[in-house]
C-alpha atoms as a PDB file:
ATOM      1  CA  UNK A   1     -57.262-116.741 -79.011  1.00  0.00           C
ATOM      2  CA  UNK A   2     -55.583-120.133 -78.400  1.00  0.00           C
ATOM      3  CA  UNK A   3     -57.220-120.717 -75.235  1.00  0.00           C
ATOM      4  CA  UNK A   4     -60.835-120.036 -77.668  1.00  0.00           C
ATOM      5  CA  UNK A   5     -59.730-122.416 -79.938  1.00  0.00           C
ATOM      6  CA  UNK A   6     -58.588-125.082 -78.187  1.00  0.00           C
ATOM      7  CA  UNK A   7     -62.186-124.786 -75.745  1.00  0.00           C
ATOM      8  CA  UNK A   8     -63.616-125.329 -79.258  1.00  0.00           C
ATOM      9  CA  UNK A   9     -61.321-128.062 -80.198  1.00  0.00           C
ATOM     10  CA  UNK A  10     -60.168-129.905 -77.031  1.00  0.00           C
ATOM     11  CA  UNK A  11     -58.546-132.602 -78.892  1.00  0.00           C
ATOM     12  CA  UNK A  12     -56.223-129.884 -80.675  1.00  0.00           C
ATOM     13  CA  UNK A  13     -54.903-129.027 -77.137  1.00  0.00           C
ATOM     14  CA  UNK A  14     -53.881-132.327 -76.025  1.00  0.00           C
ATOM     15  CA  UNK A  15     -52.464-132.945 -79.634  1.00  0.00           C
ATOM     16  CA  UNK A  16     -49.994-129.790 -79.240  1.00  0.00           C
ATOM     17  CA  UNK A  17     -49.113-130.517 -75.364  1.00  0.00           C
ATOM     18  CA  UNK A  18     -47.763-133.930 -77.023  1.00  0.00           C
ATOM     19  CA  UNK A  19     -46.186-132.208 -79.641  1.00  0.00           C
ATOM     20  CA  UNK A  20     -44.089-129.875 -77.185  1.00  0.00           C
ATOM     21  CA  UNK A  21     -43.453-132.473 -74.670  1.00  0.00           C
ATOM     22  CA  UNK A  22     -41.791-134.425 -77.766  1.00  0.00           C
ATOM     23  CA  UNK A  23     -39.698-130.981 -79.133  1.00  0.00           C
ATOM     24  CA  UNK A  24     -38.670-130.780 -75.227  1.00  0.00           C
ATOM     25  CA  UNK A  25     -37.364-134.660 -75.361  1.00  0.00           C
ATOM     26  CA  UNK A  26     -36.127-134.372 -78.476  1.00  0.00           C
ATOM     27  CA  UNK A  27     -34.245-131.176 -77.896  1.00  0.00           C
ATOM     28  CA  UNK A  28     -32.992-132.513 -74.589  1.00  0.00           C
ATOM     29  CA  UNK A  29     -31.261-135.679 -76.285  1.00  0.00           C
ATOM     30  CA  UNK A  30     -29.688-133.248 -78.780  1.00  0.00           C
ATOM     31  CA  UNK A  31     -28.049-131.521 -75.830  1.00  0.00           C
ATOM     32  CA  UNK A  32     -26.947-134.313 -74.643  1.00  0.00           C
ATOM     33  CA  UNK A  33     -25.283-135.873 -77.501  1.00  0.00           C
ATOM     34  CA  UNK A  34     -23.795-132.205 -78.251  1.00  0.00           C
ATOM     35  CA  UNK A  35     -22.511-132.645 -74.502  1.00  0.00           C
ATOM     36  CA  UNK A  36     -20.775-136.051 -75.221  1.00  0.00           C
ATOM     37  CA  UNK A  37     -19.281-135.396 -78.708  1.00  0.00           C
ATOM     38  CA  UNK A  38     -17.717-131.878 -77.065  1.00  0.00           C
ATOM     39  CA  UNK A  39     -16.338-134.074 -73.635  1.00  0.00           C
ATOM     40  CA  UNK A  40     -15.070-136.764 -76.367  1.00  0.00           C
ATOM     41  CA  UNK A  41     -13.275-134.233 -78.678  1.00  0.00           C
ATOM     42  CA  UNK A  42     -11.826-132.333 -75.668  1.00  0.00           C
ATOM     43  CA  UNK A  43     -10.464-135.908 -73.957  1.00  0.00           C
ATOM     44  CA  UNK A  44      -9.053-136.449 -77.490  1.00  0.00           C
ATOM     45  CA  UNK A  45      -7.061-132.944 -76.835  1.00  0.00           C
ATOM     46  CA  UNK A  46      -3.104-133.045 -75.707  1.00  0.00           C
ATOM     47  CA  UNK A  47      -2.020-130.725 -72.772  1.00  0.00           C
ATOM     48  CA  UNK A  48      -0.454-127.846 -75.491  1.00  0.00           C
ATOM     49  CA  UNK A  49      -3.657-128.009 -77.420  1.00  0.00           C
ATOM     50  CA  UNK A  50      -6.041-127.863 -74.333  1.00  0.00           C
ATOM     51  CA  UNK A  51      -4.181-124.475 -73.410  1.00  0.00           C
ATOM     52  CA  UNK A  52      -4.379-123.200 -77.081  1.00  0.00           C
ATOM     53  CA  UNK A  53      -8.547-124.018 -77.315  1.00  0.00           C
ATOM     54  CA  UNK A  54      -8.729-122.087 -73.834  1.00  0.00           C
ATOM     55  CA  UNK A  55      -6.383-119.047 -75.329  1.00  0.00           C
ATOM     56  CA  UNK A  56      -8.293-118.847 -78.528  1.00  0.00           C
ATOM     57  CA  UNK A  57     -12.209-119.016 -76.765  1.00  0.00           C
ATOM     58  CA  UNK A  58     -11.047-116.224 -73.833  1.00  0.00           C
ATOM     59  CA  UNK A  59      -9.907-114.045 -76.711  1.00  0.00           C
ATOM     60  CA  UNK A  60     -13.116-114.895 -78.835  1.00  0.00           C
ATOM     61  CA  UNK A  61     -14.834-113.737 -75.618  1.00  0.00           C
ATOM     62  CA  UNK A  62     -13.677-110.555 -74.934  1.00  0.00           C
ATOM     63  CA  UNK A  63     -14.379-109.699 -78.329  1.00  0.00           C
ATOM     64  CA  UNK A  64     -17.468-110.723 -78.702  1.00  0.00           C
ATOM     65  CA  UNK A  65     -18.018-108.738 -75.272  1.00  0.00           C
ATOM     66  CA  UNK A  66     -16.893-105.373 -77.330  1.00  0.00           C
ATOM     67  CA  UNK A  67     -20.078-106.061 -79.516  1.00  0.00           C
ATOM     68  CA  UNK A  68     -22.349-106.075 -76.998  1.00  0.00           C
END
């Protein structure tokens, strides 16, 4: 059906390969700035609360793991 309507409309098919290419960059810079504010905030962590984050997201894990 897409393939139909974009033969029809050829315009319409470069117009939505620019419109994912631009979700893809966009998406990629928001995983990247999710990346840096996560490195910062860890950095920002002492020793005693680095182990405590680690404790807490192993524990999360294993339950969450039960759901499954």
């Amino acid at each position: 059906m897409m393939a139909l309507f974009f033969t029809a409309f050829p315009s319409e098919a470069d117009n939505y390969i620019k419109e994912v290419e631009e979700y893809e960059r966009t998406e990629e810079e928001r995983k990247n700035e999710h990346y840096k504010e996560m490195k910062k905030y860890v950095y920002s962590l002492s020793k005693e609360e680095l182990r405590q984050e680690l404790i807490n997201y192993i524990i999360e894990s294993e339950e969450n793991q039960h759901y499954w």
